[in-house]
Protein backbone atom coordinates (compact mmCIF):
# COMPACT_ATOMS: atom_id res chain seq x y z
CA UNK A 1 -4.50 -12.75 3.89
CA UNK A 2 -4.37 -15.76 5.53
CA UNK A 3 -1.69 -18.24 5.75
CA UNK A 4 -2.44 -20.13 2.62
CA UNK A 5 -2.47 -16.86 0.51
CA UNK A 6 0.47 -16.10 1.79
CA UNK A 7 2.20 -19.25 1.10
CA UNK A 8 0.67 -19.13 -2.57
CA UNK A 9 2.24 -15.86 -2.70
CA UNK A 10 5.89 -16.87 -2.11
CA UNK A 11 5.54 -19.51 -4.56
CA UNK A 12 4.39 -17.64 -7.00
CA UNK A 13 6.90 -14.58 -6.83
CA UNK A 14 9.81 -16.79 -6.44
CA UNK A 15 8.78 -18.48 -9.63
CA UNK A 16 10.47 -16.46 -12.97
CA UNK A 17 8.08 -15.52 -15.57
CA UNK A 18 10.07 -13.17 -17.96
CA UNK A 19 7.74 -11.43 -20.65
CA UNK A 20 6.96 -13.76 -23.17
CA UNK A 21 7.60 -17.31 -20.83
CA UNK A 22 4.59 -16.69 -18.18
CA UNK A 23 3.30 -20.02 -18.51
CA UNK A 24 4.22 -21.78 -15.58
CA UNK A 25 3.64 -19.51 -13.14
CA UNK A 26 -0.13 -18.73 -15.25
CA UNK A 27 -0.06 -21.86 -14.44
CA UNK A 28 0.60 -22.05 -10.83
CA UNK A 29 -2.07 -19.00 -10.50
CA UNK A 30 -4.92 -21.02 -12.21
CA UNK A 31 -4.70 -23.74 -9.54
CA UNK A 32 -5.28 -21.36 -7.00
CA UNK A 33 -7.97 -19.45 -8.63
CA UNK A 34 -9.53 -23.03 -9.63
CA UNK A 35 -11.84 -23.13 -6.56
CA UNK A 36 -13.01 -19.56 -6.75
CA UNK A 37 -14.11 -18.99 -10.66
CA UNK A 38 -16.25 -21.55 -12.79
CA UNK A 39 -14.12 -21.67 -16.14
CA UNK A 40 -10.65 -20.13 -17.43
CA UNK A 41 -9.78 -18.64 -20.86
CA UNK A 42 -6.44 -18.48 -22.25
CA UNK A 43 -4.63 -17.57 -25.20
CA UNK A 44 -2.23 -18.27 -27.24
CA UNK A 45 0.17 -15.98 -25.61
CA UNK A 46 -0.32 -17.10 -22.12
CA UNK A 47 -3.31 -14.48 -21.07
CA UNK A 48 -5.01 -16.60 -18.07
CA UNK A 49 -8.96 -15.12 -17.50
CA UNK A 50 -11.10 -17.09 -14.51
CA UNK A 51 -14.23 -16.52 -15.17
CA UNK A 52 -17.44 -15.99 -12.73
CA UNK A 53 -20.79 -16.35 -14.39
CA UNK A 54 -19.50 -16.73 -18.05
CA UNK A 55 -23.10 -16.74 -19.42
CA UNK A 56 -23.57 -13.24 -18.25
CA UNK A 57 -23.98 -11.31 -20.98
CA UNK A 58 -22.74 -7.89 -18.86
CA UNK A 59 -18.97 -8.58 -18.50
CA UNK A 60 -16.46 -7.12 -15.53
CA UNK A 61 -12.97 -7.58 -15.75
CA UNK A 62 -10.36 -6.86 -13.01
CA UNK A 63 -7.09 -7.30 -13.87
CA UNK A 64 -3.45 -7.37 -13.17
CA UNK A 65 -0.30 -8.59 -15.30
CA UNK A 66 1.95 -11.68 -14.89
CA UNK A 67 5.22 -11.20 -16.29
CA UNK A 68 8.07 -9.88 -15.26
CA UNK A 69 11.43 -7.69 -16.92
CA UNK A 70 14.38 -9.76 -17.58
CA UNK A 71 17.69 -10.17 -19.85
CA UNK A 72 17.95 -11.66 -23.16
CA UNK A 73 21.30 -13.17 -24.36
CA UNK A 74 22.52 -10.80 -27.51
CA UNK A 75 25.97 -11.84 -27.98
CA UNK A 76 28.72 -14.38 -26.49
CA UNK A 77 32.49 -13.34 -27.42
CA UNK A 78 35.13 -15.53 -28.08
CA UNK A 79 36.69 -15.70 -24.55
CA UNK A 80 33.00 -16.63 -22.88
CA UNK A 81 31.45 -13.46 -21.85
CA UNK A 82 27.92 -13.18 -22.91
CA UNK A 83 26.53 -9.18 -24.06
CA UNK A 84 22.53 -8.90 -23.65
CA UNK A 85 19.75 -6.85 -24.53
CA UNK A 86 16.68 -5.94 -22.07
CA UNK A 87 13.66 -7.93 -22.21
CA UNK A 88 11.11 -4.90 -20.68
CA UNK A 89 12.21 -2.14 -18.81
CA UNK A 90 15.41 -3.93 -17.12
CA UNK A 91 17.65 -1.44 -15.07
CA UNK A 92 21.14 -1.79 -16.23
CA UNK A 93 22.81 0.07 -13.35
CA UNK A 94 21.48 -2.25 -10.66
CA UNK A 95 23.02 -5.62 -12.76
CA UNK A 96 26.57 -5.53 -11.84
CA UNK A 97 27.45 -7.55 -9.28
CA UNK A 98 24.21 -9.83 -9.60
CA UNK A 99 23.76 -13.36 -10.01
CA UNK A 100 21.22 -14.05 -12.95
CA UNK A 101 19.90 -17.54 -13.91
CA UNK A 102 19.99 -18.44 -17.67
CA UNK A 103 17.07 -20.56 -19.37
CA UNK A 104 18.02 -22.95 -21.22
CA UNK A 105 16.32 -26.10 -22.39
CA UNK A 106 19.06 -28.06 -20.55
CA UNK A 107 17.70 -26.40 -17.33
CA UNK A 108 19.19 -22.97 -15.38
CA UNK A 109 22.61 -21.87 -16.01
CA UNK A 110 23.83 -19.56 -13.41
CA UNK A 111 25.74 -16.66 -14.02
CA UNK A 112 26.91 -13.38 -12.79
CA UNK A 113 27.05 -9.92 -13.71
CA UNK A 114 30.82 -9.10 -13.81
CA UNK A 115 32.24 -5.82 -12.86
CA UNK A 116 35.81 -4.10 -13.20
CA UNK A 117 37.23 -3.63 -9.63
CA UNK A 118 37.66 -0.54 -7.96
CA UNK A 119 41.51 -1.14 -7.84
CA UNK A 120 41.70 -0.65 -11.65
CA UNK A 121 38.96 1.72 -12.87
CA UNK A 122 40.21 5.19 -13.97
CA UNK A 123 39.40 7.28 -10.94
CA UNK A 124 39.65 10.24 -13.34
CA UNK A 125 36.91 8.57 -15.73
CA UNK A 126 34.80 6.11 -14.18
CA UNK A 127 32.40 4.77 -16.39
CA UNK A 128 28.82 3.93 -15.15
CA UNK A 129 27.14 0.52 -15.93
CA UNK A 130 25.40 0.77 -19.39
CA UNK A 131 23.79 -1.81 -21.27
CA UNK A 132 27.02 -1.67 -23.55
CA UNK A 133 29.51 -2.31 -21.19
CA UNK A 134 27.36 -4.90 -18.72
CA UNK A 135 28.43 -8.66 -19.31
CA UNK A 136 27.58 -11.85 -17.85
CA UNK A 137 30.22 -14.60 -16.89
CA UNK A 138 29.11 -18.13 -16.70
CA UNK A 139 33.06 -19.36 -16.09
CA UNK A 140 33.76 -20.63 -19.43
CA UNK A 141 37.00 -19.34 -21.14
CA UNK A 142 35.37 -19.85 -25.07
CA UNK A 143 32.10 -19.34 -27.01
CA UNK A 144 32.18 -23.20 -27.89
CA UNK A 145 32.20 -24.01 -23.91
CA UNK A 146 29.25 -21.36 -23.09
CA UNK A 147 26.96 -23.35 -26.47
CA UNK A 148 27.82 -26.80 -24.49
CA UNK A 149 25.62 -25.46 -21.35
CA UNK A 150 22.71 -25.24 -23.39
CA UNK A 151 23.43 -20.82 -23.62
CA UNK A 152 22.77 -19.55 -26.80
CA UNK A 153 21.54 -16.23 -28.64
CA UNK A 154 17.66 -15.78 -27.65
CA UNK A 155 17.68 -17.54 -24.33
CA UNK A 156 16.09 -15.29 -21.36
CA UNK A 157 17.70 -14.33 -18.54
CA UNK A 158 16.31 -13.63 -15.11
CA UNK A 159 17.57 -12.49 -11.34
CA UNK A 160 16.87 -15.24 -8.72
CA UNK A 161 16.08 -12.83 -5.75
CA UNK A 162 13.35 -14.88 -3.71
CA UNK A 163 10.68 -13.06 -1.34
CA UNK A 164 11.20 -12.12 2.13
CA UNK A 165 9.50 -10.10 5.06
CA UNK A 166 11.40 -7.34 6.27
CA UNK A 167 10.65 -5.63 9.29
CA UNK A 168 7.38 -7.66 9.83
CA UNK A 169 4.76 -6.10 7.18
CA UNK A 170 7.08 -5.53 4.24
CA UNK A 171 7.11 -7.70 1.10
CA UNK A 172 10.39 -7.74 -1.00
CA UNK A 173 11.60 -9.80 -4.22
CA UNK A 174 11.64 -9.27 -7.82
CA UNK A 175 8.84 -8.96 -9.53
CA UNK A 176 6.46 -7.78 -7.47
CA UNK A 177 5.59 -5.12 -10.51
CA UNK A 178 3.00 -7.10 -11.25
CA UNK A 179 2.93 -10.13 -9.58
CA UNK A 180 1.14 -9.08 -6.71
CA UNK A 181 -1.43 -7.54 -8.84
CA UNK A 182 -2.46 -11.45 -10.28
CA UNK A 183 -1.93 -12.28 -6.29
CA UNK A 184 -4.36 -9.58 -5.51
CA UNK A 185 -7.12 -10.34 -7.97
CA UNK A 186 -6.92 -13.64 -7.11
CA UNK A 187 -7.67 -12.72 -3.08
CA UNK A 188 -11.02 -10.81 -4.49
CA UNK A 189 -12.54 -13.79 -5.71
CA UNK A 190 -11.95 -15.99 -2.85
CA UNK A 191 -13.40 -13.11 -1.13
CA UNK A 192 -16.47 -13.09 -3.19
CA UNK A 193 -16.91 -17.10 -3.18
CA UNK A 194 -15.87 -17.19 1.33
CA UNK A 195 -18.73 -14.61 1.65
CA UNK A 196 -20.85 -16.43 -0.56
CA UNK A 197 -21.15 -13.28 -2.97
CA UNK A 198 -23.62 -13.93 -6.57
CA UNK A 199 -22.98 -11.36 -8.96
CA UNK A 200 -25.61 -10.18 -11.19
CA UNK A 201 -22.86 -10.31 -14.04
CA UNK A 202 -19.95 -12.10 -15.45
CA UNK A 203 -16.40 -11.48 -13.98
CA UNK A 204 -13.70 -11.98 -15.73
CA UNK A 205 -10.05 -12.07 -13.09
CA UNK A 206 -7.67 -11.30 -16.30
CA UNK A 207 -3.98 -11.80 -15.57
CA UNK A 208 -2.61 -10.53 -18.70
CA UNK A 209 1.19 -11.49 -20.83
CA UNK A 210 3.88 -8.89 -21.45
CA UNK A 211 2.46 -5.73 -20.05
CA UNK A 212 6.38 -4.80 -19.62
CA UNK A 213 6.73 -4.69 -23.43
CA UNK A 214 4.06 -2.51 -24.46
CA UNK A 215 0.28 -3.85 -22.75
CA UNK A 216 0.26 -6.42 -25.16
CA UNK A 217 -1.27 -9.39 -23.02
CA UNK A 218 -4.10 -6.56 -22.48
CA UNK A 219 -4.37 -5.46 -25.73
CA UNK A 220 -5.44 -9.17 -27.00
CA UNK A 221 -7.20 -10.30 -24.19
CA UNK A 222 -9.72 -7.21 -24.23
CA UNK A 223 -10.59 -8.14 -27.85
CA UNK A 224 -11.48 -11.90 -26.92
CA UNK A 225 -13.52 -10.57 -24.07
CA UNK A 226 -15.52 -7.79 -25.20
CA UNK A 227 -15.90 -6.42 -21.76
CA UNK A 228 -18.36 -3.77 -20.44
CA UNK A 229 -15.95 -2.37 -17.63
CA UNK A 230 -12.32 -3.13 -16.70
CA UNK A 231 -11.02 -2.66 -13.13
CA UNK A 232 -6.77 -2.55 -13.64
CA UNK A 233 -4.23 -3.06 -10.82
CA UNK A 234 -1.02 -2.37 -11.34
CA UNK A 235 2.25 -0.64 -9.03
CA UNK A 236 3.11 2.36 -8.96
CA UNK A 237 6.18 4.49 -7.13
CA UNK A 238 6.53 5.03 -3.42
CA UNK A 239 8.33 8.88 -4.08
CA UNK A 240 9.12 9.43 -0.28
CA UNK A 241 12.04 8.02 -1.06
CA UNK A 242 15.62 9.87 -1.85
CA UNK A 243 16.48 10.92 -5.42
CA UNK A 244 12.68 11.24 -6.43
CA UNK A 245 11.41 15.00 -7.18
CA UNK A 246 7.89 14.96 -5.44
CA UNK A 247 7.10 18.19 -7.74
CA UNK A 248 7.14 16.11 -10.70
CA UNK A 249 5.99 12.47 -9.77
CA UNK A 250 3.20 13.58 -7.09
CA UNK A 251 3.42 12.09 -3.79
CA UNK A 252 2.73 8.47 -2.72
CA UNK A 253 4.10 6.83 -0.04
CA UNK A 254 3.90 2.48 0.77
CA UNK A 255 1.56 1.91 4.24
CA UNK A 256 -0.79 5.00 3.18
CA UNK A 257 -3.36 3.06 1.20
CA UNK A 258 -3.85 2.29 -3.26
CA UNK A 259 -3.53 5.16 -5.24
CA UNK A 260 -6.31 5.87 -7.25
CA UNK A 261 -5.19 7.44 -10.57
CA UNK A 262 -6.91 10.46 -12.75
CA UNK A 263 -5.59 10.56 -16.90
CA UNK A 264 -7.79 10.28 -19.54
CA UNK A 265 -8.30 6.86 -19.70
CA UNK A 266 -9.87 6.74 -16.33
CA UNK A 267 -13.24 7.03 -16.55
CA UNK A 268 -14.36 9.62 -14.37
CA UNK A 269 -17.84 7.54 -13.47
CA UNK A 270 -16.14 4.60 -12.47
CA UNK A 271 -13.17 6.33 -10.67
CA UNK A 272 -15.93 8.13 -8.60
CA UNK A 273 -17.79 4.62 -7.61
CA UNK A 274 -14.68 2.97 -6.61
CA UNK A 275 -13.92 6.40 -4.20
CA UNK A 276 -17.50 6.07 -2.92
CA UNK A 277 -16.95 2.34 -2.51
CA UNK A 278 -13.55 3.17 -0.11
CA UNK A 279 -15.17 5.90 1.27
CA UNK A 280 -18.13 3.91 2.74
CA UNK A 281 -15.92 1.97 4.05
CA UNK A 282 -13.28 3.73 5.74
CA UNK A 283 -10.35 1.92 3.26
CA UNK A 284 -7.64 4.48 2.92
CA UNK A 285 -6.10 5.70 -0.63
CA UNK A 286 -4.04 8.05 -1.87
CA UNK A 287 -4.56 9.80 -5.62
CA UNK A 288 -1.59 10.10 -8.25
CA UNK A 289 -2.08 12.39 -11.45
CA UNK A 290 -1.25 10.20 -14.50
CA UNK A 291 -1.19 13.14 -17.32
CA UNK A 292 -1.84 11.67 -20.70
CA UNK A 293 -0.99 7.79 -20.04
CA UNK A 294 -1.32 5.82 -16.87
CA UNK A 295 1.63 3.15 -18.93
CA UNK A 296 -0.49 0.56 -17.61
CA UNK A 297 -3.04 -2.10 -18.70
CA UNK A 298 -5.77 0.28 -18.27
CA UNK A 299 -4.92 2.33 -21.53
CA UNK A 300 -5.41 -1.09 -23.20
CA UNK A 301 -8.88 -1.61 -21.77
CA UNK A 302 -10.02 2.17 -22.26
CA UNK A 303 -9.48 2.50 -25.63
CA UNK A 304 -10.57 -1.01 -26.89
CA UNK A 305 -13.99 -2.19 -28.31
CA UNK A 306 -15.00 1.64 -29.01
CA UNK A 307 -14.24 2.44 -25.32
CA UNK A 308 -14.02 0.91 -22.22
CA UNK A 309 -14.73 2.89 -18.97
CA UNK A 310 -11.73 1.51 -16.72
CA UNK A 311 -10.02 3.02 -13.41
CA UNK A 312 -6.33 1.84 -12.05
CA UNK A 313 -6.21 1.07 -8.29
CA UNK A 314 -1.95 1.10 -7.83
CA UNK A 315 -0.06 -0.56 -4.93
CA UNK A 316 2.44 1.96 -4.08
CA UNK A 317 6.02 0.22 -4.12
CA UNK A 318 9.29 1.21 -3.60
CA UNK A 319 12.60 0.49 -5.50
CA UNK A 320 10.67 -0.54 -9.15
CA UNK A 321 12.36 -2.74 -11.58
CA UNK A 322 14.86 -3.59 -8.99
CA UNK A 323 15.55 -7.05 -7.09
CA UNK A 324 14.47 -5.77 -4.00
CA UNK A 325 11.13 -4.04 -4.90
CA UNK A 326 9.25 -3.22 -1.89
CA UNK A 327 5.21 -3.01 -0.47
CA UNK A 328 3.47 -2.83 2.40
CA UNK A 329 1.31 -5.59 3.37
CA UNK A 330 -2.12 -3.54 4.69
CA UNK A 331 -1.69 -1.73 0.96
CA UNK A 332 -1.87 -5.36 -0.68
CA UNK A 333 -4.75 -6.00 1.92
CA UNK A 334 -6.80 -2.53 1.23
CA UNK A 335 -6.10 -3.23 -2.93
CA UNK A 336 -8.18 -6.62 -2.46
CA UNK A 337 -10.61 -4.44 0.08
CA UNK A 338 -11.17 -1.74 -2.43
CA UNK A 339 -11.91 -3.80 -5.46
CA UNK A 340 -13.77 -6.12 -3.77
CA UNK A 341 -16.21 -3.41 -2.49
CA UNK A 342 -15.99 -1.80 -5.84
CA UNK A 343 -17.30 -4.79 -7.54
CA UNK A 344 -20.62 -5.08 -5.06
CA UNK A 345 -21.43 -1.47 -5.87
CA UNK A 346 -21.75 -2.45 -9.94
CA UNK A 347 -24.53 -3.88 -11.12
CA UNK A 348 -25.84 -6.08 -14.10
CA UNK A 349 -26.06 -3.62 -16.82
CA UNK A 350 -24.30 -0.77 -15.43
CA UNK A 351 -24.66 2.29 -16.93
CA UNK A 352 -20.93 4.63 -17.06
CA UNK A 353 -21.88 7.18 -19.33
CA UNK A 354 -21.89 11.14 -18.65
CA UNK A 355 -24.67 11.22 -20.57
CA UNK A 356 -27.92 9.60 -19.45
């Protein structure tokens, strides 16, 4: 990654894009990927595709999702407090305490996640943060004062933790689940365009809408492409660390490589070309057991258009669906390595099946 990438990359991740409002920063992604790929697709939901050799009637697709879990506003009382419901997979016991931006069509509205202080909780009781009991205080005393900002019912709600390095090779902010996947994707095609790469089929670099409410983005994209094999990346958990039972979530640790994933919608052909592919060239990568989901894109791809043979490469991360989710920069490098190799070792045509 070299210093433009990596100034790309903070732009991007400190940009919101809530499920269901990934424009701009689809946006901001297809003017980076503009030099590498010779035409986009989108949708009407915000699905972004560059495409490399779209006359080729064999079609590749690697992919990673753009948005990102969030808030939505539910309720405002009387007195100004404002009630929400989760937009994705949002934590409610890491909000209290947090600062959250509001979107409004006036602009941002900041906010915080109020919180009953220590001093006069029942010690004898305490109640834990649930979604039911979470509120967000904008410092307006009425409803009619919180409606003047531009807050109402519907708007979305988002944390404004920005990226940072810590201790030299660690990326942290929001949203890395999956930002750096459309980051990463993005890196393999200027890859294949630096080295001067001609594929003997059409890519498709898919960075797919609302993945954190059910693979949706994936689910119409793979429809309007039609493709022939599907490459997903996607995050996955760093268990190493405390409160995680290693006996039932496998072990996978940030700085040890991409986890390459076995479940039923990995197909076993292509999962074996991409370990061949690391293999040959000494990229490290650790395997994770999925059972009978991988909750990822890839199920999308797999089981669309009559079957798809896909495989999930995973960037271990630590602290998911948090505002400090963490990875380890050679892991984002050796994701980019191992699809990138992966891709030169498929051919126009490619032939997955168990039986020929």
């Amino acid at each position: 990654m070299d210093k433009n990438a990596l100034e790309f990359l903070e732009k991007y991740l400190n940009n919101a894009a809530p499920t269901g409002y990934e424009a701009e920063g689809q946006k901001m992604w297809m003017d980076y990927l503009r030099p590498y790929v010779d035409e986009f697709i989108t949708d009407n939901y915000g699905t972004a595709v560059g495409v490399i050799n779209p006359d080729a009637k064999y079609k590749v697709v690697i992919e990673g999702h753009a948005d990102e879990i969030s808030w939505y506003v539910n309720y405002i009382t009387d007195n100004g407090l404002i009630y929400v419901i989760r937009n994705g997979g949002s934590d409610h016991q890491i909000a209290t305490s947090r600062r959250v931006n509001i979107h409004t069509k006036k602009g941002i509205v900041n906010g915080v996640f109020g919180w009953p202080a220590i001093h006069t909780r029942d010690k004898s009781n305490e109640q834990a943060p649930k979604q039911d009991n979470i509120c967000i205080d904008v410092g307006c005393a009425t409803k009619e004062e919180v409606e003047e900002l531009g807050v109402h019912v519907g708007c979305v709600i988002t944390y404004p933790d920005e990226f940072f390095v810590l201790n030299e090779n660690k990326f942290v902010c929001r949203a890395l689940d999956n930002r750096m996947g459309g980051f990463m994707i993005a890196e393999v095609a200027k890859m294949l365009k630096e080295n001067e790469v001609e594929l003997d089929f059409g890519l498709y670099i898919t960075n797919s809408v609302q993945e954190e409410v059910g693979l949706r983005g994936a689910e119409m994209i793979t429809q309007r492409i039609k493709p022939d094999v599907a490459i997903v990346t996607d995050v996955c958990h760093d268990t190493t660390t405390p409160m995680i039972d290693q006996k039932k979530e496998g072990k996978t640790k940030i700085g040890d490589g991409p986890v390459i994933s076995y479940a039923p919608a990995i197909q076993n052909n292509l999962r074996e070309l991409i370990i061949n592919a690391a293999e040959e060239n000494k990229i490290p990568f650790q395997r994770l057991a999925a059972s009978r989901v991988t909750g990822t894109d890839t199920d999308a791809f797999a089981y669309s258009n009559g079957g798809v043979p896909s495989a999930l490469i995973s960037l271990p991360l630590r602290y998911m669906h948090t505002t400090v989710e963490m990875v380890h920069r050679d892991d984002v490098e050796n994701v980019i390595k191992m699809i990138y190799e992966s891709l030169l070792k498929i051919k126009n045509n490619h032939n997955f099946s168990y039986f020929q």
